[in-house]
Protein backbone atom coordinates (compact mmCIF):
# COMPACT_ATOMS: atom_id res chain seq x y z
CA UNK A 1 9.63 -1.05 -5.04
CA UNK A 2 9.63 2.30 -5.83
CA UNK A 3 7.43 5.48 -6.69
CA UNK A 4 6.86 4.33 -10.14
CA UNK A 5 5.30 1.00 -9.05
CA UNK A 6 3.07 2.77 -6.56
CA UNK A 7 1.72 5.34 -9.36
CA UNK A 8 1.20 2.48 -12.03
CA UNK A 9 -0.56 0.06 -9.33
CA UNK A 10 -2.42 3.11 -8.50
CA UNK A 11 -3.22 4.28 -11.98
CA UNK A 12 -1.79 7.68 -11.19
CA UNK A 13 -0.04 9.82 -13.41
CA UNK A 14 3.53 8.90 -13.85
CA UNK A 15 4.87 11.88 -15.27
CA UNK A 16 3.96 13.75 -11.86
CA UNK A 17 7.02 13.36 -9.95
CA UNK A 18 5.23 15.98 -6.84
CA UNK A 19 4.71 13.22 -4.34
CA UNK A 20 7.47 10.88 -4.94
CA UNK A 21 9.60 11.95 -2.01
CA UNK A 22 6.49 11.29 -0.22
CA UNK A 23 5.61 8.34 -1.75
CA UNK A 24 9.20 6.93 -1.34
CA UNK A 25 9.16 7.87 2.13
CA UNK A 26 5.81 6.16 2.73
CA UNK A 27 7.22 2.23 1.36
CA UNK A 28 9.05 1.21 3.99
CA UNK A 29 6.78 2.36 6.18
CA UNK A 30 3.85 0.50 4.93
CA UNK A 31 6.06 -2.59 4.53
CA UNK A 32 6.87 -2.92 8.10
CA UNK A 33 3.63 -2.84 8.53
CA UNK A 34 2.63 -5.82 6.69
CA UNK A 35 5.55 -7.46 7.99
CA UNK A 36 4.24 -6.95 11.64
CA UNK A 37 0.73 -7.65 10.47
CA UNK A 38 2.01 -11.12 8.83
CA UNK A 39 4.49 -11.82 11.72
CA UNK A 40 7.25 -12.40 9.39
CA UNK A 41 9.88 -10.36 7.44
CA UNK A 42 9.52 -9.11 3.54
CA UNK A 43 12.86 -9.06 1.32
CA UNK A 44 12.84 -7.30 -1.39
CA UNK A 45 11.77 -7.99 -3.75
CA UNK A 46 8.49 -7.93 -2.10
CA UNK A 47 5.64 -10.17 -3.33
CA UNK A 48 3.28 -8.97 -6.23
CA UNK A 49 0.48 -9.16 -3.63
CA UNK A 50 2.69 -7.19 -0.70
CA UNK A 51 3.07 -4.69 -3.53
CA UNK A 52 -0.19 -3.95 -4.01
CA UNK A 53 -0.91 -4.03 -0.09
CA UNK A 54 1.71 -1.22 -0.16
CA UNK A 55 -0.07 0.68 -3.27
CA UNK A 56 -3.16 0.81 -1.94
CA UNK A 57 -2.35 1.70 1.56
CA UNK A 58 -0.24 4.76 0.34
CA UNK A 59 -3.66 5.96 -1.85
CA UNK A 60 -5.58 5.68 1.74
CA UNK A 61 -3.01 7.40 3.14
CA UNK A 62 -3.71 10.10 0.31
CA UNK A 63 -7.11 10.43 1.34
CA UNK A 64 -8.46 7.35 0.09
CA UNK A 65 -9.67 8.71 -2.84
CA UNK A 66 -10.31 6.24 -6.02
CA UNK A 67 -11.85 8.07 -8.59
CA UNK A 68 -12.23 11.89 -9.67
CA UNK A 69 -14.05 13.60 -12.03
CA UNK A 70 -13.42 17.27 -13.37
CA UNK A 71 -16.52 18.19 -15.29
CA UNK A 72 -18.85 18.28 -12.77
CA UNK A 73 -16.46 18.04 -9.93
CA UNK A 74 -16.81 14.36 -8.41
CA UNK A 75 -15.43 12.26 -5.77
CA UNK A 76 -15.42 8.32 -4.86
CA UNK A 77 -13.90 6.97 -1.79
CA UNK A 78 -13.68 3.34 -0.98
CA UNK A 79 -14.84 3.01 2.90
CA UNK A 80 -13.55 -0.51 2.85
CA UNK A 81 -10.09 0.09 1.22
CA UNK A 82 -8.13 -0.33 4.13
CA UNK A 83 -9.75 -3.83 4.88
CA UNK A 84 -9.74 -4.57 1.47
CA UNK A 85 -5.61 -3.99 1.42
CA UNK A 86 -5.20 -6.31 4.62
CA UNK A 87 -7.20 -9.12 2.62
CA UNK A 88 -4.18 -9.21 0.27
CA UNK A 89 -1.95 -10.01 2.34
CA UNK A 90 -3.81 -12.44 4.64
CA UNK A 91 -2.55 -15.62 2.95
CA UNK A 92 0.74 -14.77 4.33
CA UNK A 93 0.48 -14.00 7.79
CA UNK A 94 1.65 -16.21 10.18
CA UNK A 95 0.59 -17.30 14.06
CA UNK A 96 2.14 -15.81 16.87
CA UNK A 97 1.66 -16.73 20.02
CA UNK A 98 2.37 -13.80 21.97
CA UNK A 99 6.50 -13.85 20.73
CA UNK A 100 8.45 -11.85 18.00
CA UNK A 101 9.71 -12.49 15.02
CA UNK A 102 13.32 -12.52 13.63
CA UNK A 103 13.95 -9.92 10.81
């Protein structure tokens, strides 16, 4: 996965390579932490539905914002995003019992 995929799950502007580093920087991240929220490890290439976890967590981590608007200067943020990115991944968490898991 890389900045690309984030910005086209996203539906942000491709061409604007600003925030990559950032962006880039913020994968891994957000995949360990659906790896330690599903108890189990994540090879890549990650799952369509990890991918999107990773997407959206990255655009709350950018504020959270999900729509703009210029003429009259709007904003929309999604209060439930983060939940809603957890839900995605749901189906593939495992139980733990207290343990760790193996990378």
């Amino acid at each position: 996965m890389d900045a690309t995929k984030v910005k086209v799950l996203n539906e942000w502007d491709t061409a604007d390579a600003s925030k990559d580093e950032r962006i880039e920087a913020l994968i891994p991240h957000y995949a360990q932490v659906a790896e330690e929220y599903c108890h189990r490890p994540f090879p890549e290439p990650y799952p369509a539905k990890v991918q999107e976890f990773i997407a959206r967590m990255i655009q709350h981590h950018n504020n959270g914002v999900i729509s703009r608007s210029m003429g009259s200067v709007s904003y929309t943020w999604d209060a439930n995003s983060e939940a809603k990115a957890y839900k995605l991944i749901r189906p593939f968490r495992r139980v733990n019992w207290g343990g760790s898991y193996e990378h």
